[in-house]
Every structure is written in C-alpha cells, then in structure tokens.
N, C-alpha and C. Protein backbone atom coordinates (compact mmCIF):
# COMPACT_ATOMS: atom_id res chain seq x y z
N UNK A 1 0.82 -1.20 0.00
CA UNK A 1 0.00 0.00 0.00
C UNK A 1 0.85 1.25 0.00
N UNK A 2 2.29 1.30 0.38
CA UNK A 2 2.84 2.77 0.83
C UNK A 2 3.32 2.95 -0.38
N UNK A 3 3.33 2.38 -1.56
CA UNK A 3 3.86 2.97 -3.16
C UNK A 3 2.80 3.39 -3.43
N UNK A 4 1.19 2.57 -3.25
CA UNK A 4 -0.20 2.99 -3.60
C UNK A 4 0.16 4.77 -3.41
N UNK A 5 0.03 5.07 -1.78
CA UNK A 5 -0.24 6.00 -1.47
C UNK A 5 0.83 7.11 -2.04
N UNK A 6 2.17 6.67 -2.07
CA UNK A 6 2.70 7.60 -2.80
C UNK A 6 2.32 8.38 -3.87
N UNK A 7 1.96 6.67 -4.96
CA UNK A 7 1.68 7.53 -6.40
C UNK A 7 0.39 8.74 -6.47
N UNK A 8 -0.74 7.96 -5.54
CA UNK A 8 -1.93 8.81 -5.38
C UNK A 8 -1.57 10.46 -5.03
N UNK A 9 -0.49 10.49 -3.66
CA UNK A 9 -0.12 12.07 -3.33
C UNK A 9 0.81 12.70 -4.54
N UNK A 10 1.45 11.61 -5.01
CA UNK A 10 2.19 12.49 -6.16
C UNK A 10 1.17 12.66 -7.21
N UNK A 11 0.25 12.16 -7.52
CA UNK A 11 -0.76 12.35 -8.48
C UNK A 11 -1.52 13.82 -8.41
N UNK A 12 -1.90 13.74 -6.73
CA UNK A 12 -2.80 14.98 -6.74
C UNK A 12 -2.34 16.24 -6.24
N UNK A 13 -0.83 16.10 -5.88
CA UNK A 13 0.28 17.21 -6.06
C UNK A 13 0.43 18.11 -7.25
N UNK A 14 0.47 16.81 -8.52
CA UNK A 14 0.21 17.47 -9.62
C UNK A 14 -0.78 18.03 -9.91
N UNK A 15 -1.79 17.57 -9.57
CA UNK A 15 -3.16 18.22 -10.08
C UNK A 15 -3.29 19.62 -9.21
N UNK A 16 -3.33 19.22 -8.34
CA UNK A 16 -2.95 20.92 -7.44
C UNK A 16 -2.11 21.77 -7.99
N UNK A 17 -1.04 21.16 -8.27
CA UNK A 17 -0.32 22.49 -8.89
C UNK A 17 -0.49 22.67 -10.07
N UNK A 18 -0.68 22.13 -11.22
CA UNK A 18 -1.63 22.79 -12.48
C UNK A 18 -2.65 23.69 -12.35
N UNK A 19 -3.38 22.75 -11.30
CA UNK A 19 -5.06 24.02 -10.68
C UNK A 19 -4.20 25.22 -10.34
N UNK A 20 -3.76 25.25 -9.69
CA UNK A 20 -2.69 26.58 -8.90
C UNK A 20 -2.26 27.66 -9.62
N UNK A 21 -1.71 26.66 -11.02
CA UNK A 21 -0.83 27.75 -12.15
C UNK A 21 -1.48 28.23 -12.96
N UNK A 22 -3.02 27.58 -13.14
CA UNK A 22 -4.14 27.96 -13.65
C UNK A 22 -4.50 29.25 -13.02
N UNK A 23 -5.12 29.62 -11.75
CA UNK A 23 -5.44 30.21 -10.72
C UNK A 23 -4.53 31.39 -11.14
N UNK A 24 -3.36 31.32 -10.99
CA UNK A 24 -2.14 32.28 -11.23
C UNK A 24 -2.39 32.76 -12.14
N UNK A 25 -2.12 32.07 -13.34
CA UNK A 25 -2.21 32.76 -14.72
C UNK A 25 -3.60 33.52 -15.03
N UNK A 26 -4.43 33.04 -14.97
CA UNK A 26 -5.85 33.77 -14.91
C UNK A 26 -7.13 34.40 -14.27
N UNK A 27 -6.09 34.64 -13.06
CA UNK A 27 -6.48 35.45 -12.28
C UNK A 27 -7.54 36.61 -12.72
N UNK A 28 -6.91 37.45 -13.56
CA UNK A 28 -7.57 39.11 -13.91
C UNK A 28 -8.85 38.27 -15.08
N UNK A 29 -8.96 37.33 -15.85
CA UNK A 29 -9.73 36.34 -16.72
C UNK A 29 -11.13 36.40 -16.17
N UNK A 30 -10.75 35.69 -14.68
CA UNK A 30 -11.85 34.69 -13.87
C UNK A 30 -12.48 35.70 -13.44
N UNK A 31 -13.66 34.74 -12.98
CA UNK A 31 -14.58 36.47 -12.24
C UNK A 31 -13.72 35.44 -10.74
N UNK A 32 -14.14 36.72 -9.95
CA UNK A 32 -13.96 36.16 -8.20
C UNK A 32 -14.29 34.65 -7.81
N UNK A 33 -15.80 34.60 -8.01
CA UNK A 33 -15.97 33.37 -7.71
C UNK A 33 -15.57 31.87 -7.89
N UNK A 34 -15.16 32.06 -9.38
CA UNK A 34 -14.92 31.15 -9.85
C UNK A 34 -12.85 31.15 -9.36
N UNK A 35 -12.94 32.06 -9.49
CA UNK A 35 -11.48 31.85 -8.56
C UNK A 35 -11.50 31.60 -7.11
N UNK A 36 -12.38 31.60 -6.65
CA UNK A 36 -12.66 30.99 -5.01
C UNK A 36 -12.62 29.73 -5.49
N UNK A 37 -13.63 28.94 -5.86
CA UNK A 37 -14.13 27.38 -6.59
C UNK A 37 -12.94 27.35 -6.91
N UNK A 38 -11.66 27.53 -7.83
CA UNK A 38 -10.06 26.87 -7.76
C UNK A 38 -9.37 26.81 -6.60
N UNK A 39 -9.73 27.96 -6.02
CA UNK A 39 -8.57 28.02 -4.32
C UNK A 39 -9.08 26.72 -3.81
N UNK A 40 -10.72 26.55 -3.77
CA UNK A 40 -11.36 25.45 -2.73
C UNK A 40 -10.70 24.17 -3.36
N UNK A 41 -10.73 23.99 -4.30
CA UNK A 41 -10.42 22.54 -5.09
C UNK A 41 -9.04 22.54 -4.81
N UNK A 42 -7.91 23.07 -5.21
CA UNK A 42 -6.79 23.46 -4.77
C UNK A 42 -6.35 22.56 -3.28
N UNK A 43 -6.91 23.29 -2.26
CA UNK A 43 -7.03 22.94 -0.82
C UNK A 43 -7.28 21.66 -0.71
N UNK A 44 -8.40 21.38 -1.45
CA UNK A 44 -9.05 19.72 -1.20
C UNK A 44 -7.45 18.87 -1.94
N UNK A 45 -7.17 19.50 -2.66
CA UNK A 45 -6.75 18.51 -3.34
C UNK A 45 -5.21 18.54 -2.62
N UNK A 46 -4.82 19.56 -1.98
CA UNK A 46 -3.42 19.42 -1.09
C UNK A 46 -4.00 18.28 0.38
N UNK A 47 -4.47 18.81 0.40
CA UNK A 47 -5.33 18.34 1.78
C UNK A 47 -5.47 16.84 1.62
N UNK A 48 -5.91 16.02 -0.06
CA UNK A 48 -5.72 14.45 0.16
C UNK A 48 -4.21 14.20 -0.25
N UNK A 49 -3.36 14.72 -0.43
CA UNK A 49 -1.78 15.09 -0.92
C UNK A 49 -1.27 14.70 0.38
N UNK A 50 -1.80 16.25 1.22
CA UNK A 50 -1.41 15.52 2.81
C UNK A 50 -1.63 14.17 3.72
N UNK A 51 -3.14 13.71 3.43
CA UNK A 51 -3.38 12.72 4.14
C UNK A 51 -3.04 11.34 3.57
N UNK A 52 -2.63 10.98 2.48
CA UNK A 52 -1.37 9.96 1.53
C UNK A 52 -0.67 10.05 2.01
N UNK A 53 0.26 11.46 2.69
CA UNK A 53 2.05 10.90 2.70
C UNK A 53 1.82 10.76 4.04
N UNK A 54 0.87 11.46 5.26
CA UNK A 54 0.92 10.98 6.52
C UNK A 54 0.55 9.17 6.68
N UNK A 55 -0.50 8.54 5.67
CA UNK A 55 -0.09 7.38 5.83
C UNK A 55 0.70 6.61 5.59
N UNK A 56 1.73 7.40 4.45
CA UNK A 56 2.68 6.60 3.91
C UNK A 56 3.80 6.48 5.14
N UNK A 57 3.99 7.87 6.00
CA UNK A 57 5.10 7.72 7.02
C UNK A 57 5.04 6.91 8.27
N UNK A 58 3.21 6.75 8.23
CA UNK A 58 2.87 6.20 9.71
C UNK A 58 3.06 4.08 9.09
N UNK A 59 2.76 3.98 7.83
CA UNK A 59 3.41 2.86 7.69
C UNK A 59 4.29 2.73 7.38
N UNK A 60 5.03 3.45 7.00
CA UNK A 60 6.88 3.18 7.07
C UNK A 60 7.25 3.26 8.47
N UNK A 61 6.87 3.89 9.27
CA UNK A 61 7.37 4.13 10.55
C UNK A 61 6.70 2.85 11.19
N UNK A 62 6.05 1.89 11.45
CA UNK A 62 5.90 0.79 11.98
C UNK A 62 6.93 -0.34 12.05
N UNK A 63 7.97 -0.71 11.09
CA UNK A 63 8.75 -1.38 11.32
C UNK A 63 9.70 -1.79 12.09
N UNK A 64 9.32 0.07 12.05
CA UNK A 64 11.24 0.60 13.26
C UNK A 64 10.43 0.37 14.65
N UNK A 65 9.38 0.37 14.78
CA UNK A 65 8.28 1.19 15.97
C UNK A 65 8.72 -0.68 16.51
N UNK A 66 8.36 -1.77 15.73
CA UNK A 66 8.63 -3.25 16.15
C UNK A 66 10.29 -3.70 16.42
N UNK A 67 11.37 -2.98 15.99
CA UNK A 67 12.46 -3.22 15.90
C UNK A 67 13.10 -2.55 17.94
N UNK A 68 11.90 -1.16 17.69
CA UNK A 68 12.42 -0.26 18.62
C UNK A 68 11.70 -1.31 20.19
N UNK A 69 10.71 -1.94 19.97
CA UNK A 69 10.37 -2.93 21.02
C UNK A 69 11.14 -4.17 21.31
N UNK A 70 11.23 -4.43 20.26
CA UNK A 70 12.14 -6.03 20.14
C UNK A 70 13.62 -5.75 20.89
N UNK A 71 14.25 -4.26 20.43
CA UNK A 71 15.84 -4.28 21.01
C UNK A 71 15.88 -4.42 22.73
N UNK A 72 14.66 -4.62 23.91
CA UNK A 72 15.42 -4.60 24.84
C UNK A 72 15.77 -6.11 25.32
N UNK A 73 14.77 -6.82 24.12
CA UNK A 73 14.38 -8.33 24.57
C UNK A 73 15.78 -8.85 23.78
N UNK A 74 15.93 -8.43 22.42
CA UNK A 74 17.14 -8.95 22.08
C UNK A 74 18.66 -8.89 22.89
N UNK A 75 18.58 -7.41 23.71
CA UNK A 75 19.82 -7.48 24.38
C UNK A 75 19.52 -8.36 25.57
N UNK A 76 18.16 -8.04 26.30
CA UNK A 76 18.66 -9.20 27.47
C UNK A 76 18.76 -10.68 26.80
N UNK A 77 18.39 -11.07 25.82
CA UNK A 77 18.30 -12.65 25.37
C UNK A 77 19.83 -12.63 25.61
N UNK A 78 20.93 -12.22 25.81
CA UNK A 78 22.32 -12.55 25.83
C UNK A 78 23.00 -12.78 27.38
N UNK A 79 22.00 -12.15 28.23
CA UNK A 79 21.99 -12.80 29.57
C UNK A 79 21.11 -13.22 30.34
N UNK A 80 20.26 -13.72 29.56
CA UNK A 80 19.99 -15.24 30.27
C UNK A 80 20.08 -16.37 29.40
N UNK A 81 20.15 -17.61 30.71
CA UNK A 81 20.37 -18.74 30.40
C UNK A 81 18.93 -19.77 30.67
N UNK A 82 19.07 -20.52 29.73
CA UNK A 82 17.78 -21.54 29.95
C UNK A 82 18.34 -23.04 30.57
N UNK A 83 17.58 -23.38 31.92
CA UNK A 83 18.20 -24.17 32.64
C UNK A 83 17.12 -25.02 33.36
N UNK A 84 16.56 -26.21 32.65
CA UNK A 84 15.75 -27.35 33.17
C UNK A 84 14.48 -26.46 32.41
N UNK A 85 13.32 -26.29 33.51
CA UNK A 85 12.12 -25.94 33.29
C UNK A 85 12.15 -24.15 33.10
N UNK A 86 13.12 -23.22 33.58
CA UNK A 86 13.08 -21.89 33.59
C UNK A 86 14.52 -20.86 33.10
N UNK A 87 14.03 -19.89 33.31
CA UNK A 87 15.30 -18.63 32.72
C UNK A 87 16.31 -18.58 33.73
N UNK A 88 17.43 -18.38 33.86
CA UNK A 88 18.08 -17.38 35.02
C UNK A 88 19.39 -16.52 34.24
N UNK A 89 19.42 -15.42 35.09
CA UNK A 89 20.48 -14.68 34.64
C UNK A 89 21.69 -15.12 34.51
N UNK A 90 22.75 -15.54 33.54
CA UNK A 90 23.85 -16.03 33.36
C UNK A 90 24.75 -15.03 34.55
N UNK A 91 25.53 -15.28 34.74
CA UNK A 91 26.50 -15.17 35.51
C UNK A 91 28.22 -15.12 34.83
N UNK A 92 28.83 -14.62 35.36
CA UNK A 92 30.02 -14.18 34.42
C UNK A 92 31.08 -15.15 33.53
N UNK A 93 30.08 -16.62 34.47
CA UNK A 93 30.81 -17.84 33.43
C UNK A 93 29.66 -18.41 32.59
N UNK A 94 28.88 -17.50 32.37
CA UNK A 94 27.92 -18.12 31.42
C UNK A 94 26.45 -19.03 31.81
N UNK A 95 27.02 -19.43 33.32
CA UNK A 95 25.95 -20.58 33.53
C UNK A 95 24.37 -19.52 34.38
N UNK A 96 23.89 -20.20 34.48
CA UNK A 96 22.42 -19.87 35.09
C UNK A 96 22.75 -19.41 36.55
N UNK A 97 22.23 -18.11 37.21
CA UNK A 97 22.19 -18.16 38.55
C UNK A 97 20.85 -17.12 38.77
N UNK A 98 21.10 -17.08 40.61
CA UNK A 98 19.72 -16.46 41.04
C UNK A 98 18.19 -17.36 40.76
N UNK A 99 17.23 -16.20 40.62
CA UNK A 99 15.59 -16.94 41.04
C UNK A 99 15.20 -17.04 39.38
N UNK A 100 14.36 -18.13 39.46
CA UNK A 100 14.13 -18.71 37.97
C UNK A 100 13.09 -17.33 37.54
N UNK A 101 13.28 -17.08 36.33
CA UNK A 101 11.86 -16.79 35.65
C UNK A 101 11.31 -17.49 34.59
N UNK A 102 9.48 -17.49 34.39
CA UNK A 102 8.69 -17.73 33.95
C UNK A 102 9.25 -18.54 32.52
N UNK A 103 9.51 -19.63 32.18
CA UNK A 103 9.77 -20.23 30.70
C UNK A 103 8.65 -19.68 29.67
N UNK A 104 7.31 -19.85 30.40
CA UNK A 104 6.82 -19.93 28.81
C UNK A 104 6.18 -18.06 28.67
N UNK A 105 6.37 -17.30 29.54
CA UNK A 105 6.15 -15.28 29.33
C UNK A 105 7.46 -15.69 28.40
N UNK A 106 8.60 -15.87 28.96
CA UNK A 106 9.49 -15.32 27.96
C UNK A 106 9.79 -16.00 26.42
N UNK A 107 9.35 -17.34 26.36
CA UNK A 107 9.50 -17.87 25.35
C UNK A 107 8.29 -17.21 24.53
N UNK A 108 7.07 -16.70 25.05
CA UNK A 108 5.99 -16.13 24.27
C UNK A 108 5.71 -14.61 23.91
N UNK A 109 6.72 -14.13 25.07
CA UNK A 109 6.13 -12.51 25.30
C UNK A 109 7.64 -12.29 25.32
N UNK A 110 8.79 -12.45 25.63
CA UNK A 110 9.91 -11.88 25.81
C UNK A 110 9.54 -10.73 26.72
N UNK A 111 9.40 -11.18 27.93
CA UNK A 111 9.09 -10.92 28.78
C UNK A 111 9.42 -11.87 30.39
N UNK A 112 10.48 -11.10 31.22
CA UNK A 112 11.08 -11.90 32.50
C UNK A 112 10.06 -12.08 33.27
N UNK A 113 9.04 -12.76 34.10
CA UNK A 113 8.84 -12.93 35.08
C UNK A 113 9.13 -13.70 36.14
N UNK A 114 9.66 -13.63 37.51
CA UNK A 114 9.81 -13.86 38.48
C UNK A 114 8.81 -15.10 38.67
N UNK A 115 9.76 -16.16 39.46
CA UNK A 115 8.26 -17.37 39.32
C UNK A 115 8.24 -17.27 41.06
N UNK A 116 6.91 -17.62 41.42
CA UNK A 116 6.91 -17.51 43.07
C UNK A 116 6.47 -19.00 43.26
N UNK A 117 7.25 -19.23 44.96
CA UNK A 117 6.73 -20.52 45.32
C UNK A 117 5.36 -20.65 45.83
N UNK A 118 4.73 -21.94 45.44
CA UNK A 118 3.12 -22.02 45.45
C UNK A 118 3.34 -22.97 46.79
N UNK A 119 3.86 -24.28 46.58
CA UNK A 119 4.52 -25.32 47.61
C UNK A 119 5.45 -25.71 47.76
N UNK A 120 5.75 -26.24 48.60
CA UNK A 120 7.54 -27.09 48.45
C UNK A 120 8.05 -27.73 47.36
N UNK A 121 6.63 -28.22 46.41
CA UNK A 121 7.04 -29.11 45.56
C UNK A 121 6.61 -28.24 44.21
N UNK A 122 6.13 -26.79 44.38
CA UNK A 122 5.51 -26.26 43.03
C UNK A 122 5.64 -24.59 43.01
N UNK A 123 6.07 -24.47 42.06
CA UNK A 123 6.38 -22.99 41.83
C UNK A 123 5.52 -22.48 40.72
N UNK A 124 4.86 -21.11 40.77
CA UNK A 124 4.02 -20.93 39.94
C UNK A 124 4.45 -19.38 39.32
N UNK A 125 3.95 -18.95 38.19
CA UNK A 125 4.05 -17.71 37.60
C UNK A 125 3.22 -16.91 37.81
N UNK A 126 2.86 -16.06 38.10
CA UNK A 126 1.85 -14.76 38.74
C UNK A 126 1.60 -14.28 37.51
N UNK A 127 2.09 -13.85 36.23
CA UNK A 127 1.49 -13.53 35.15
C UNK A 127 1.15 -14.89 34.70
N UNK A 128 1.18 -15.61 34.07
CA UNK A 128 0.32 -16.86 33.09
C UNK A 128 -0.22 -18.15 34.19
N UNK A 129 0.16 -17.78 35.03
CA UNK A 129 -0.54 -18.90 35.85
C UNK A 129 0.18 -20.42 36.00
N UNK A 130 0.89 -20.53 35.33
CA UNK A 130 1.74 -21.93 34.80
C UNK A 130 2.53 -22.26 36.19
N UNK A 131 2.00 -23.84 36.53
CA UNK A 131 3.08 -24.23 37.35
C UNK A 131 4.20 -24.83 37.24
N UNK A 132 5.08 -24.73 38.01
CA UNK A 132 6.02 -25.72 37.74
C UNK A 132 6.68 -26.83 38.94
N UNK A 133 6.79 -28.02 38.53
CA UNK A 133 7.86 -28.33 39.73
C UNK A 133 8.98 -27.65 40.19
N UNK A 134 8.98 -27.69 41.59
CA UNK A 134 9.78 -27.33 42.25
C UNK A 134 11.46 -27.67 41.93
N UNK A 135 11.74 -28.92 41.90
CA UNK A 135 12.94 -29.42 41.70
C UNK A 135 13.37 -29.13 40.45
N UNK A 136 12.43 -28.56 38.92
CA UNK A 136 13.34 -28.08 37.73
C UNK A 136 13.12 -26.75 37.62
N UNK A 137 12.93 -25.83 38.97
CA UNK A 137 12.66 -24.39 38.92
C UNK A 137 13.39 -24.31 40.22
N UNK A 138 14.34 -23.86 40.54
CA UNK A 138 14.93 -23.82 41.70
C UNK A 138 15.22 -22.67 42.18
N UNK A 139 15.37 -22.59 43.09
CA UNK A 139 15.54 -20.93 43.63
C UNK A 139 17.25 -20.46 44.52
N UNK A 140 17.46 -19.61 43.86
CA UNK A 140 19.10 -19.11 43.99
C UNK A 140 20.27 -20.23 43.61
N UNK A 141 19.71 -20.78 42.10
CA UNK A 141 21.18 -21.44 41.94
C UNK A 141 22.18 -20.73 41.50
C-alpha cells in the first residue's frame, strides 16, 4: 500500500499544482468566484496530498516502531540462560544463577517474570498462571 499512497499524493500534487498555475495565470480572466471554486479545489486537493504521505510515514514508521520494542528483549536474550524448566540470569561464566523466571512469558512474550513458590514441591508464575515443579525451577542457583 505505501507505493499505492505515494503515487496517489504524487498524483494529486500534480493536479494541485496545475489548478494553482491555472489560478495564477488567470487570475484578472476569472470572475472572483470562480477563482474561489479553484482556491477550494486546490485545498481539497493538497489536503488528500497531505493525508497519503501521513499514511505513507505512519506505515513506514511501523517497522522501526517493532524493531524499537524487540531491542530490549534482544539485548537481554544474551543474559539469560535456559536451565531445566526456567530462565536465570547467566553469571560471568555463562551458567544460570539467582531466582528462575517464567519459561513460557518469555519464550511467548519476551518478557522476564519472576516465578513464586506455590509449595515445596511447586512454583508458579503470577502472570500466566503456569506451574512448575519445584525441583526443575529452583531458587538461587
């Protein structure tokens, strides 16, 4: 669609400015009115000129808008580690340490959550609800 909209604003750019040079040139010609009726058409016709390239920028600008979300998940993806059932923050030799977070927020949402203990034997996620055993979610390894 954003070439659509291009060609359309470059289309009626032109037509505006022909109307325009028209307007110009025959000014003293026209009676008044009918030179109002060019100014108005004129306007309309900058006016859908304008509202083409604002969609053309607001969909060009979406890509970056997904790139500009994605970069904080891509930098943390480099410290953490995936270890049994959950996340933990790598540690300066690489391996997993500290309190697990949530496997499946971040595998779905790239998104850390903190998993809390439910029982001795079950740890659960406060955003998705997901439990886990205790023994492959461990706390401060």
């Amino acid at each position: 669609m954003g070439w659509d909209a291009i060609t359309n604003a470059r289309a009626t750019l032109s037509e505006a400015t022909s109307t325009h040079k028209l307007l110009l040139e025959g000014n003293d010609a026209l009676a008044q009115e009918k030179s109002r009726a060019i100014a108005l058409a004129v306007s309309k016709q900058l006016i859908h000129a304008q509202e083409a390239m604002l969609s053309v920028a607001q969909e060009r600008s979406e890509p970056f808008k997904e790139i500009e979300n994605l970069s904080p998940a891509l930098k943390l993806r480099t410290k953490i580690v995936k270890y049994l059932d959950a996340y933990y923050l790598a540690n300066e030799s690489g391996a997993g340490s500290g309190d697990p977070y949530c496997l499946l927020c971040w595998e779905r949402s790239q998104v850390l959550i903190h998993l809390n203990r439910k029982s001795p034997t079950e740890n659960c996620c406060p955003n998705c609800d997901r439990d886990y055993l205790a023994e492959t979610t461990g706390f401060g390894i």
